[in-house]
C-alpha atoms as a PDB file:
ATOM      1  CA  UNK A   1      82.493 -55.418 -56.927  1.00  0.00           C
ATOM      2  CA  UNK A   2      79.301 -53.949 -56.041  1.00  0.00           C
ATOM      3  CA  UNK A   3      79.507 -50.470 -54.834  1.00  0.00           C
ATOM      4  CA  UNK A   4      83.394 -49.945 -56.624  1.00  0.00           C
ATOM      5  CA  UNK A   5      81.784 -48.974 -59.882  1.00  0.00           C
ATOM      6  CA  UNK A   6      80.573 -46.206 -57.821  1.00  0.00           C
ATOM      7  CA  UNK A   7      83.628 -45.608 -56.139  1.00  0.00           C
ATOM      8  CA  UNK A   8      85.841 -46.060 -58.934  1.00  0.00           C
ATOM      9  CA  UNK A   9      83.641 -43.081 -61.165  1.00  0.00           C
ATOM     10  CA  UNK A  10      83.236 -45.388 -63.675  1.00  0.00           C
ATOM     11  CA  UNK A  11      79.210 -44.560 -63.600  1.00  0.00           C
ATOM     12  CA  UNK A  12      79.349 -43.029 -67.344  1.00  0.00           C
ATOM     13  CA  UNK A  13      81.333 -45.079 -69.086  1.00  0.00           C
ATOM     14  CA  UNK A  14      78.917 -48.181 -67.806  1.00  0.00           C
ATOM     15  CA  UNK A  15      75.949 -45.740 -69.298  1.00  0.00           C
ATOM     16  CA  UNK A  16      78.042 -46.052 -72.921  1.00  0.00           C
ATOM     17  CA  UNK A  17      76.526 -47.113 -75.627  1.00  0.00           C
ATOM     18  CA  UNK A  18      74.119 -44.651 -76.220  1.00  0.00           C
ATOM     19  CA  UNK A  19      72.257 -47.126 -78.274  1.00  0.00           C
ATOM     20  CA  UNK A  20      72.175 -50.450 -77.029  1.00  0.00           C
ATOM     21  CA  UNK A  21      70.517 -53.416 -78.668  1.00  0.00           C
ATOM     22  CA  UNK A  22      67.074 -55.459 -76.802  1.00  0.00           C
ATOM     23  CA  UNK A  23      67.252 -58.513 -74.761  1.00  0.00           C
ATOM     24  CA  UNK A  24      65.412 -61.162 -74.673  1.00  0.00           C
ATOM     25  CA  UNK A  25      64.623 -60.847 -71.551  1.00  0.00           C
ATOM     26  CA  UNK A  26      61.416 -58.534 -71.000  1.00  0.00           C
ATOM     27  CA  UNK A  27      62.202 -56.462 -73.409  1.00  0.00           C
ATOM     28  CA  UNK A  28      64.965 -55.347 -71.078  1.00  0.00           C
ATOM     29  CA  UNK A  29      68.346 -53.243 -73.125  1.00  0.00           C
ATOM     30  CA  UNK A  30      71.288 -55.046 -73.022  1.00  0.00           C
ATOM     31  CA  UNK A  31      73.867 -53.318 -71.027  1.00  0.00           C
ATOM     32  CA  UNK A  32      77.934 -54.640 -70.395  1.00  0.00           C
ATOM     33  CA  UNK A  33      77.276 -53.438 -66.662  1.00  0.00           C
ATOM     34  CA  UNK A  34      73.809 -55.085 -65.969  1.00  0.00           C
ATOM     35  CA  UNK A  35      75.083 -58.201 -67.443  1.00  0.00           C
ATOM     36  CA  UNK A  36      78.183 -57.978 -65.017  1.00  0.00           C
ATOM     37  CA  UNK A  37      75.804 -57.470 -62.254  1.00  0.00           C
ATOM     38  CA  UNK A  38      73.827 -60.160 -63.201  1.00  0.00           C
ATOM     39  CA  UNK A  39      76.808 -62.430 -63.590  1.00  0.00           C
ATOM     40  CA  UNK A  40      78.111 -61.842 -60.061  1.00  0.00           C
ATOM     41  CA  UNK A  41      74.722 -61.687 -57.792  1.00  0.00           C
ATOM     42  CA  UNK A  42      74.050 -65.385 -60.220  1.00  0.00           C
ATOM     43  CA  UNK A  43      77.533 -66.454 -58.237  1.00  0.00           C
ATOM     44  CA  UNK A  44      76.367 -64.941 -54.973  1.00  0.00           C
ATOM     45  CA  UNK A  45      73.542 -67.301 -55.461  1.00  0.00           C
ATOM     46  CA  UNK A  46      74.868 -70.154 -56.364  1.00  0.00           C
ATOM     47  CA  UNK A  47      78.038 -69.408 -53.660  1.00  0.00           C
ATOM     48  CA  UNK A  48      75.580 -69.679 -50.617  1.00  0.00           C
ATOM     49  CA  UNK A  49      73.657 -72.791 -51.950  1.00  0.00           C
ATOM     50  CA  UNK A  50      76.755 -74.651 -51.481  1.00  0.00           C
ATOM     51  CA  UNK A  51      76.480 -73.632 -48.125  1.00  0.00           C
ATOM     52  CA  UNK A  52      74.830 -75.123 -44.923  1.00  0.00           C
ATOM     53  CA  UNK A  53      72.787 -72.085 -43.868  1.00  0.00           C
ATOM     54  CA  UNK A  54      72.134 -70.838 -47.657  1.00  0.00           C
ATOM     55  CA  UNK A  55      68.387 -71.378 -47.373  1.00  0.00           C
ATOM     56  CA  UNK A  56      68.222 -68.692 -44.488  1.00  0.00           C
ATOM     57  CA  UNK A  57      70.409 -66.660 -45.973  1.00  0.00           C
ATOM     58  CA  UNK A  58      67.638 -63.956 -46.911  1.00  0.00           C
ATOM     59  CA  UNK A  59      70.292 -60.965 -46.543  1.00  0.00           C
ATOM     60  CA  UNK A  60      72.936 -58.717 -48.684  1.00  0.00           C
ATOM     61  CA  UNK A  61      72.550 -55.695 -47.257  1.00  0.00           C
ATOM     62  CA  UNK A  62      74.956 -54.016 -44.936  1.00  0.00           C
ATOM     63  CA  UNK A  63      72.353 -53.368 -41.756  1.00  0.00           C
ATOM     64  CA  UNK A  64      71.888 -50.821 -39.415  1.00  0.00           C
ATOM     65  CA  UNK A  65      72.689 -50.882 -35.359  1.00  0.00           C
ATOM     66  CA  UNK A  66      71.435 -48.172 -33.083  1.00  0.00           C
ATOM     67  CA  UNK A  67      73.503 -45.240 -31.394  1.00  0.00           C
ATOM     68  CA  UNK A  68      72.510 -41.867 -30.617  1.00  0.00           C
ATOM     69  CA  UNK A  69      70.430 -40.971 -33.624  1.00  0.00           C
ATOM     70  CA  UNK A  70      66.759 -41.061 -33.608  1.00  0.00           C
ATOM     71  CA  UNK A  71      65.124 -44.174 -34.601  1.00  0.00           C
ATOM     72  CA  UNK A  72      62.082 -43.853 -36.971  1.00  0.00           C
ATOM     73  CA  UNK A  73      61.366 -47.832 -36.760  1.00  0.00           C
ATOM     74  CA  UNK A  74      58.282 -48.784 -34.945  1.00  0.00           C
ATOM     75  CA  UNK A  75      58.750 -52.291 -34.473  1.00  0.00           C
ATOM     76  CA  UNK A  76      60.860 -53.756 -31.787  1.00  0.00           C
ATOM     77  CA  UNK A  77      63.168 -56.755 -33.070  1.00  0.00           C
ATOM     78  CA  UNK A  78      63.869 -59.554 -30.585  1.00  0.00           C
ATOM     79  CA  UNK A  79      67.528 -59.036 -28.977  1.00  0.00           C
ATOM     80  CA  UNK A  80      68.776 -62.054 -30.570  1.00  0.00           C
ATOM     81  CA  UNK A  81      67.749 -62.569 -34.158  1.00  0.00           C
ATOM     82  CA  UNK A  82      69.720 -64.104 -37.009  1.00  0.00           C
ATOM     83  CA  UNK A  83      70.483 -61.131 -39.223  1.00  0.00           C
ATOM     84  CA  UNK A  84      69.335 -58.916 -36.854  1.00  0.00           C
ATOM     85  CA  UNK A  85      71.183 -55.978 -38.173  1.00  0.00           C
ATOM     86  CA  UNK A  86      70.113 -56.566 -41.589  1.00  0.00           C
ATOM     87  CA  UNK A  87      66.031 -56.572 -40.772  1.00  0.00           C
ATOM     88  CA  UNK A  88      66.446 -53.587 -38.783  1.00  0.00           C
ATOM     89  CA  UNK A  89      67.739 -51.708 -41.797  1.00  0.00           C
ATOM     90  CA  UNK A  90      64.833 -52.422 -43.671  1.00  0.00           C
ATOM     91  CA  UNK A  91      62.253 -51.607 -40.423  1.00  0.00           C
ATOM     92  CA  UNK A  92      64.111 -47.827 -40.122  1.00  0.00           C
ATOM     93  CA  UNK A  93      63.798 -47.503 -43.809  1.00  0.00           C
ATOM     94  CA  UNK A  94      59.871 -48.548 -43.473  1.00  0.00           C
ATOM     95  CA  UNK A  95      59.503 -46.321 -40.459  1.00  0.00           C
ATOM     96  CA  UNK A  96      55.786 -45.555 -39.119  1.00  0.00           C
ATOM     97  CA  UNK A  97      54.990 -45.907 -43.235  1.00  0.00           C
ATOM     98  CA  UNK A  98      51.664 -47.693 -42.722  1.00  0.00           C
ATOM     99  CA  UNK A  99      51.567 -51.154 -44.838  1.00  0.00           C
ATOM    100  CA  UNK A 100      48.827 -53.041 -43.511  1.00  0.00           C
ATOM    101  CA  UNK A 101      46.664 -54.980 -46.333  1.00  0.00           C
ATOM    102  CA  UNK A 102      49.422 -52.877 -48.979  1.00  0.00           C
ATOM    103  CA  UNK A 103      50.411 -54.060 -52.564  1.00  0.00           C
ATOM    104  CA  UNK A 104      53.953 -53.417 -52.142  1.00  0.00           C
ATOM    105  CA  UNK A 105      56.867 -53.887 -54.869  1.00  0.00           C
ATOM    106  CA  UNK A 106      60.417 -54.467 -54.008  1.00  0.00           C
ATOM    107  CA  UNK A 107      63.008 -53.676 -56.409  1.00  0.00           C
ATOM    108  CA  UNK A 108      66.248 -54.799 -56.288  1.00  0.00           C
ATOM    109  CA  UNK A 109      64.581 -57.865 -53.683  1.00  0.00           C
ATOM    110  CA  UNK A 110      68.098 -60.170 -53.858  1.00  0.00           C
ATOM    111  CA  UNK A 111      67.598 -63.156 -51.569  1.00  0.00           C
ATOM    112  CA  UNK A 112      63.771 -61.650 -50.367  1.00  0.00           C
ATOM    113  CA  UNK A 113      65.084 -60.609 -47.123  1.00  0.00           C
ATOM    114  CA  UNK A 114      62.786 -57.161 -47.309  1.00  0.00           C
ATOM    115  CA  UNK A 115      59.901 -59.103 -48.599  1.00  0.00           C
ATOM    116  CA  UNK A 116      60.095 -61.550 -45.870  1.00  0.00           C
ATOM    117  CA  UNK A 117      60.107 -58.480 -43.613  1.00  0.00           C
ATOM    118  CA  UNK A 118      56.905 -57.153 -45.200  1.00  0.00           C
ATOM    119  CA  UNK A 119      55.298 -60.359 -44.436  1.00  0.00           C
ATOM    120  CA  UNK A 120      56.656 -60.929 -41.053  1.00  0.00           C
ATOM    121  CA  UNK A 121      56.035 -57.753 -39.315  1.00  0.00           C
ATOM    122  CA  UNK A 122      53.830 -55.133 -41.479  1.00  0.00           C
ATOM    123  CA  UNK A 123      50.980 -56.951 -42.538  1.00  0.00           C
ATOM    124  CA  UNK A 124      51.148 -56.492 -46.146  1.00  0.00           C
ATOM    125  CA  UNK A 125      49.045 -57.887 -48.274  1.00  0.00           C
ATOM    126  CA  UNK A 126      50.860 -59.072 -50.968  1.00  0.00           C
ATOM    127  CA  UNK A 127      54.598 -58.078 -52.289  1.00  0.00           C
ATOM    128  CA  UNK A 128      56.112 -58.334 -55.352  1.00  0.00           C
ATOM    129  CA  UNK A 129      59.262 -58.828 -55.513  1.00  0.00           C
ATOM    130  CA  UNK A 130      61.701 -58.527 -58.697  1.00  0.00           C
ATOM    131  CA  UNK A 131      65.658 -58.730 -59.224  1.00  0.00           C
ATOM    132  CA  UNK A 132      68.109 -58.068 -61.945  1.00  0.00           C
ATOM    133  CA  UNK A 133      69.586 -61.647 -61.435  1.00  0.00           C
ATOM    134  CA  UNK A 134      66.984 -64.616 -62.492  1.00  0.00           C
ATOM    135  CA  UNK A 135      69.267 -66.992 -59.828  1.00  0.00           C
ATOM    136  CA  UNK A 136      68.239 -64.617 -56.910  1.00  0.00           C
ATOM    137  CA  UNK A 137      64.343 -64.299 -58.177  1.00  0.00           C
ATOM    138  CA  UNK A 138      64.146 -67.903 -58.491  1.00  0.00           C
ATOM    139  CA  UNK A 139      65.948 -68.544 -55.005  1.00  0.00           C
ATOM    140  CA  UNK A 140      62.539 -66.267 -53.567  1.00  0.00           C
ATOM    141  CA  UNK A 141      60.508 -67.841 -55.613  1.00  0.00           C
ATOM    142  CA  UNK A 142      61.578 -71.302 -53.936  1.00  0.00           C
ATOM    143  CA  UNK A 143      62.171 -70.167 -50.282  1.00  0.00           C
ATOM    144  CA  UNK A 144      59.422 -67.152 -49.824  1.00  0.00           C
ATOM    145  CA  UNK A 145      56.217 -69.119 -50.746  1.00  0.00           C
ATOM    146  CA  UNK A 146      54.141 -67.119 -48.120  1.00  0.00           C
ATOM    147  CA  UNK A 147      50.592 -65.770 -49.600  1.00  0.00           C
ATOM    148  CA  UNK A 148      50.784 -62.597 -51.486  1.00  0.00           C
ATOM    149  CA  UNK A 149      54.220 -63.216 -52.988  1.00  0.00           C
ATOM    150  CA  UNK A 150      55.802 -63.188 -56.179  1.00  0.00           C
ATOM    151  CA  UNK A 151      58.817 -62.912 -57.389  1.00  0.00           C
ATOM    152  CA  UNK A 152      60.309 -62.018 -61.363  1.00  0.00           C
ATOM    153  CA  UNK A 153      63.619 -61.202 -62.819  1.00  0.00           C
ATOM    154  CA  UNK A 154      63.116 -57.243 -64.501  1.00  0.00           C
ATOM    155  CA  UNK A 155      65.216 -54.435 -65.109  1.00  0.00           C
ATOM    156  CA  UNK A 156      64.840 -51.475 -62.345  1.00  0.00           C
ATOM    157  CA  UNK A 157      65.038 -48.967 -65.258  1.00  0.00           C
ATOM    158  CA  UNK A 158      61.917 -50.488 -67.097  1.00  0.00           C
ATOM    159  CA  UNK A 159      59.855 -52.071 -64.360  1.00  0.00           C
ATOM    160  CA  UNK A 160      57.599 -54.225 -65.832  1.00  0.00           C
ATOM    161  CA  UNK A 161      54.135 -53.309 -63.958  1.00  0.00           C
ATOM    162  CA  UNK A 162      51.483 -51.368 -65.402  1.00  0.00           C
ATOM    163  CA  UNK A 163      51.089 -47.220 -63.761  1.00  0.00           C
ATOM    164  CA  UNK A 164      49.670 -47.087 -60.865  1.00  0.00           C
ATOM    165  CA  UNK A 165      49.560 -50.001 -59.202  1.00  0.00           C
ATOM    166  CA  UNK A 166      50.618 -50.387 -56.370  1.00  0.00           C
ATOM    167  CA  UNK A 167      50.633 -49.106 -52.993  1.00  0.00           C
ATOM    168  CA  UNK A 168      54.150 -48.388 -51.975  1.00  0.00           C
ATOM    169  CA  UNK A 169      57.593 -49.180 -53.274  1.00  0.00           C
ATOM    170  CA  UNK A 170      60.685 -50.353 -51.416  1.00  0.00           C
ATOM    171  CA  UNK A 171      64.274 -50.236 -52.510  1.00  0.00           C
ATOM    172  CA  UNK A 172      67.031 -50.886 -50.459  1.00  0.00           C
ATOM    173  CA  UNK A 173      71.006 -50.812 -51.300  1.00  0.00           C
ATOM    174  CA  UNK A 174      70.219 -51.816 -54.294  1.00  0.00           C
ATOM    175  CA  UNK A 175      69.731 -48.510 -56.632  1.00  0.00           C
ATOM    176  CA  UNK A 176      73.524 -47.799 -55.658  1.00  0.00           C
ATOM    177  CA  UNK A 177      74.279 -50.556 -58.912  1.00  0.00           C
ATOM    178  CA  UNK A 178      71.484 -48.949 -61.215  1.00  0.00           C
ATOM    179  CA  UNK A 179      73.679 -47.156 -64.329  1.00  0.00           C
ATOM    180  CA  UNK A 180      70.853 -44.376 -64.213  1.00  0.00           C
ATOM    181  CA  UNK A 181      68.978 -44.085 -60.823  1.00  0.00           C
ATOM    182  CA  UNK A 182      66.788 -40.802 -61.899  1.00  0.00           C
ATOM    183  CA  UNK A 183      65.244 -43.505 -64.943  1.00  0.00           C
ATOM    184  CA  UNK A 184      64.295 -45.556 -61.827  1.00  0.00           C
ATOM    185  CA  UNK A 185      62.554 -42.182 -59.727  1.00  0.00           C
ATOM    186  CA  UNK A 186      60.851 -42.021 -63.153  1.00  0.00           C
ATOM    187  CA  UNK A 187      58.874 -45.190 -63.223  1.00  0.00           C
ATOM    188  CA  UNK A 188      58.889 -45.635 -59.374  1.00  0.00           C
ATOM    189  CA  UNK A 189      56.785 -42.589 -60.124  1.00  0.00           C
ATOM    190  CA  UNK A 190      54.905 -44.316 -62.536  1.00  0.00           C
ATOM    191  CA  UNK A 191      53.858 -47.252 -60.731  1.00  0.00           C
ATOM    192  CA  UNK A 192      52.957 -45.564 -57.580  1.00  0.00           C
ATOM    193  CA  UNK A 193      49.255 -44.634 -57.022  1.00  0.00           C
ATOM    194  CA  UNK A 194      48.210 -41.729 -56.208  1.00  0.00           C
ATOM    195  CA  UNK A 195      49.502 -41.207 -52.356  1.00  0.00           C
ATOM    196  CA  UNK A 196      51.690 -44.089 -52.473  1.00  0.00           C
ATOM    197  CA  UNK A 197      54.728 -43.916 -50.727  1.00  0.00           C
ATOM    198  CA  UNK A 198      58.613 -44.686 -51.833  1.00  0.00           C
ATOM    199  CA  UNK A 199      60.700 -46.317 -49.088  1.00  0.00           C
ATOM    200  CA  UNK A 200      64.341 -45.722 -50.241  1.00  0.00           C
ATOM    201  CA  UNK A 201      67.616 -46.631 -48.947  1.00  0.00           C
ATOM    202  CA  UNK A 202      71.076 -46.232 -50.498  1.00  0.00           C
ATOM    203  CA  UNK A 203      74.770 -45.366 -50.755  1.00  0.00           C
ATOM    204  CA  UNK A 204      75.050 -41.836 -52.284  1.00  0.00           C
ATOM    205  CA  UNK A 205      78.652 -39.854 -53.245  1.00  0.00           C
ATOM    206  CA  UNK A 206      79.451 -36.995 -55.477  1.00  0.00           C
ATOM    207  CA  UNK A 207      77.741 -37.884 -58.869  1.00  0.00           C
ATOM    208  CA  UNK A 208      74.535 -38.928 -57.318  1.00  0.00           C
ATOM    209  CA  UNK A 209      74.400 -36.892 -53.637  1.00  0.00           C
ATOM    210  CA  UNK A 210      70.982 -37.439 -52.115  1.00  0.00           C
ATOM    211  CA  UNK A 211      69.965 -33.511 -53.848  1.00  0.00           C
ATOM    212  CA  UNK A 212      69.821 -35.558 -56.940  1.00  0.00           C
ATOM    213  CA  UNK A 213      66.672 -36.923 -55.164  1.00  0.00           C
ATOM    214  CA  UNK A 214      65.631 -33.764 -53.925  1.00  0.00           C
ATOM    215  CA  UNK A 215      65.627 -32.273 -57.484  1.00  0.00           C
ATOM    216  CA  UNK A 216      64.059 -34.790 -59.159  1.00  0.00           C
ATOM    217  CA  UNK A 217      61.266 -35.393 -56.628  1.00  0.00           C
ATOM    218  CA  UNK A 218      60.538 -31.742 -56.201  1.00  0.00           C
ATOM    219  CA  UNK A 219      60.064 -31.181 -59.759  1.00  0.00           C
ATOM    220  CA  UNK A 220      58.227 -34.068 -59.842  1.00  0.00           C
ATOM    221  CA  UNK A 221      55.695 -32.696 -57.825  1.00  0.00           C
ATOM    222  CA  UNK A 222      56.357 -35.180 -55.338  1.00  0.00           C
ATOM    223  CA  UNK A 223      56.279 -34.143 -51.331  1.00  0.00           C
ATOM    224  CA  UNK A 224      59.653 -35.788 -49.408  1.00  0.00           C
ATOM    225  CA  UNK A 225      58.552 -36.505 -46.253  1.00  0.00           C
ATOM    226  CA  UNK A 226      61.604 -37.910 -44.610  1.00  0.00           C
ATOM    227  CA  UNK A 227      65.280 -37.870 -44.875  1.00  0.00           C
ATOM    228  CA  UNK A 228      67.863 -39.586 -42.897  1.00  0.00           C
ATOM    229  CA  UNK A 229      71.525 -39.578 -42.760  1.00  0.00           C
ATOM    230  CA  UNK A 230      72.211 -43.191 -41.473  1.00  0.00           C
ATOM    231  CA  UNK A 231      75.712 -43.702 -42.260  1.00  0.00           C
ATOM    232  CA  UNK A 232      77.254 -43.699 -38.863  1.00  0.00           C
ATOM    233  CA  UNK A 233      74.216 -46.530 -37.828  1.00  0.00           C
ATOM    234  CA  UNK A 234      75.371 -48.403 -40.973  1.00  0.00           C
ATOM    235  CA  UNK A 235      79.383 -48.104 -40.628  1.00  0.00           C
ATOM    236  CA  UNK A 236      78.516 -49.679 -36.655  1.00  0.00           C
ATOM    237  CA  UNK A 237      76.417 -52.434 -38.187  1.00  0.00           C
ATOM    238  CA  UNK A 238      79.709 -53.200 -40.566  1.00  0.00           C
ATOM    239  CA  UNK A 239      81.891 -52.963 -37.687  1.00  0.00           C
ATOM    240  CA  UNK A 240      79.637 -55.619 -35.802  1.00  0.00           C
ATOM    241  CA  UNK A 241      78.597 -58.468 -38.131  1.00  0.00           C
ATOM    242  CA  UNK A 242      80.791 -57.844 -41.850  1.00  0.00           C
ATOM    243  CA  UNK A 243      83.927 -60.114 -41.279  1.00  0.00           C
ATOM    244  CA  UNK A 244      81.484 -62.874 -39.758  1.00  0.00           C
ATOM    245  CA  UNK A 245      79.355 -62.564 -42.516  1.00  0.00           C
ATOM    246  CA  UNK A 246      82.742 -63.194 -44.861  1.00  0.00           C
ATOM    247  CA  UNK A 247      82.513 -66.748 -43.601  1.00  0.00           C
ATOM    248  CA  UNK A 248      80.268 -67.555 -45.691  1.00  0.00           C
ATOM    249  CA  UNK A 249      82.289 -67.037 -48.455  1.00  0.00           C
ATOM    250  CA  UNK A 250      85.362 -68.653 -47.129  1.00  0.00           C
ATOM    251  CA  UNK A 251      87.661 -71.422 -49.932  1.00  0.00           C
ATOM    252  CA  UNK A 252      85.564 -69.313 -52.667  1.00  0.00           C
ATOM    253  CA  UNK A 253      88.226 -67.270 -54.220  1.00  0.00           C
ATOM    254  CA  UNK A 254      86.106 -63.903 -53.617  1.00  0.00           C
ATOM    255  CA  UNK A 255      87.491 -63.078 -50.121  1.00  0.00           C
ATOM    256  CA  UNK A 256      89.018 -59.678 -51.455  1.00  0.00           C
ATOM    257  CA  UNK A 257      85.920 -59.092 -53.320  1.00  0.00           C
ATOM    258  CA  UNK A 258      83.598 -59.852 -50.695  1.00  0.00           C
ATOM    259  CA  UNK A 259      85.486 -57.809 -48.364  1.00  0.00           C
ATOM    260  CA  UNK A 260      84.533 -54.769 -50.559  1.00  0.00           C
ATOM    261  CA  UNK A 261      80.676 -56.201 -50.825  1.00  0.00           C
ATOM    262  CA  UNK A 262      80.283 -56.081 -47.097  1.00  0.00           C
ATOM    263  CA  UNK A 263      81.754 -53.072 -46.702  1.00  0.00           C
ATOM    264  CA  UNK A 264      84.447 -55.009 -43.959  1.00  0.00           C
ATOM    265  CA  UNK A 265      86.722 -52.207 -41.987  1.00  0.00           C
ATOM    266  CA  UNK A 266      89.687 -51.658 -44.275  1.00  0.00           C
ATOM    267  CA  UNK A 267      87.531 -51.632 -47.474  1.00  0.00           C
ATOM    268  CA  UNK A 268      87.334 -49.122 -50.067  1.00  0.00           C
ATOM    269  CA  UNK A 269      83.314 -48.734 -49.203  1.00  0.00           C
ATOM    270  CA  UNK A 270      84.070 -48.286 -45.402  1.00  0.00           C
ATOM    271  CA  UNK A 271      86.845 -45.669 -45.442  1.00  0.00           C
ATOM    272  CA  UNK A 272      84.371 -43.957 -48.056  1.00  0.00           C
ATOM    273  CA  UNK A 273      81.973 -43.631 -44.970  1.00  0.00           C
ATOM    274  CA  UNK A 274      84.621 -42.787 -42.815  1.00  0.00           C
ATOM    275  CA  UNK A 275      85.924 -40.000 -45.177  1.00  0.00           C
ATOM    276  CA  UNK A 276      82.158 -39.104 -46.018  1.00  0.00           C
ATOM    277  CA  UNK A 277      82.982 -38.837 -49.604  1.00  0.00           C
ATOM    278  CA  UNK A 278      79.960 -41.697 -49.339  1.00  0.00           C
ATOM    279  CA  UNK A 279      76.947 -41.331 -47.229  1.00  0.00           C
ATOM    280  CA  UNK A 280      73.806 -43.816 -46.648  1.00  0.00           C
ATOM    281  CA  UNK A 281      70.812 -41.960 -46.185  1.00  0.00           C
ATOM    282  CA  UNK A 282      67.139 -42.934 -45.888  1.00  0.00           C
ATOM    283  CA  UNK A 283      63.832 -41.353 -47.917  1.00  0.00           C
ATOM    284  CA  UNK A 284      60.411 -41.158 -47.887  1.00  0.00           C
ATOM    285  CA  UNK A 285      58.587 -39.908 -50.773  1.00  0.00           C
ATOM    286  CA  UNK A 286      55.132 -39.274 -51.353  1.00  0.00           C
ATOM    287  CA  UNK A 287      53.479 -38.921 -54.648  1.00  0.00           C
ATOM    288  CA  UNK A 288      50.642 -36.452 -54.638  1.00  0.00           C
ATOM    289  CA  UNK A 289      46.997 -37.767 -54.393  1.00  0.00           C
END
């Protein structure tokens, strides 16, 4: 169901109460949506650990393949790769951003596929990586034991890190789920040091077009370096690997769920790319020194 909150408008009624009561967890407010979301990406979780190839599975996000537009990635992924598609999306959305030695947080890390990236090809020097759902968080904590990593279950909306500490933060087709993004820009803001950067991927559609961004950012103070409209590279991507991917899920119960979740041709997420009343665009956001 991911993305068909979106797509279904049902964004304010998910923000309803106004007044909701704590958690216990972190402090975090209880919300009928978040514990939806939390519910399913548990399932998603415990769905591919009954599988043979769950422990690689490091990937949720729909992926990127190249055509004509320009490419802002700087590292060049082997031909054949498993989830190629997927770890290119998260090298365009990292671009020539610098992240050697970096303290880098993750939000929205699911199965730790962009911290792995981190790791693997930029040189970071440590990542933290957090999740709505405690099954995914633990699954990194388990599988991504590489130095520098950590891994916590946290709400977006109130990250749990103190201002300023970090170098850059990464987000990636995650936000899309988030009941009020500009709450997250707020303490993205927050955590960021002084000319950290904000590497930002996402589904956007009327309610939350990417100006949303641009307002926020701008009257943040905040200089917006880059941004890309990916959503042709993205439907291709879906086109390639999406029913394959629905394997995985096969004798679940989900397939007509799933279908939606990879955004498989037919779905109400792709014909909302191919009608553009949904685009997937690409930021980079600086916060002033």
């Amino acid at each position: 169901e991911r993305l068909l909150r979106l797509l279904s408008a049902r964004r304010e009624k998910a923000r309803e109460p106004a007044a909701r009561p704590r958690s216990a967890e972190g402090g975090a407010l209880r919300d009928p949506w978040k514990e939806h979301l939390r519910t399913f990406y548990d399932g998603i979780t415990d769905q591919l650990a009954a599988t043979d190839y769950g422990n690689v599975s490091f990937f949720l996000n729909l992926g990127y393949k190249a055509n004509d537009n320009p490419q802002r990635g700087v590292i060049e992924l082997p031909a054949r790769m498993l989830n190629r598609n997927s770890v290119k999306l998260v090298v365009e959305t990292i671009g020539d951003q610098d992240l050697t030695g970096a303290t880098v947080v993750d939000v929205g890390c699911g199965r730790g596929g962009t911290a792995w990236t981190l790791h693997r090809y930029f040189g970071v020097g440590s990542v933290i990586g957090m999740d709505l759902s405690a099954g995914a968080a633990g699954f990194c904590g388990r599988v991504h034991t590489f130095e520098g990593a950590h891994f916590l279950a946290a709400d977006a909306e109130r990250l749990p890190f103190k201002s300023e500490c970090c170098d850059a933060v990464t987000n990636i087709e995650s936000a899309c789920d988030y009941p009020d993004r500009p709450a997250f820009y707020g303490e993205v803001c927050r955590i960021l040091k002084p000319g950290g950067a904000f590497l930002y991927a996402d589904v956007f559609m009327a309610g939350h077009t990417p100006e949303v961004c641009y307002n926020f950012f701008e009257a943040a103070g905040f200089v917006i370096e880059r941004h890309d409209d990916i959503t042709s590279n993205v439907q291709a991507s879906c086109l390639e690997v999406s029913n394959r991917r629905l394997d995985a899920f096969a004798g679940t119960g989900s397939g007509t769920q799933m279908k939606d979740f990879m955004g498989a041709p037919g779905s109400v997420v792709f014909k909302a790319f191919e009608e553009r009343t949904a685009t997937f665009d690409i930021f980079r956001v600086r916060k002033p020194r």
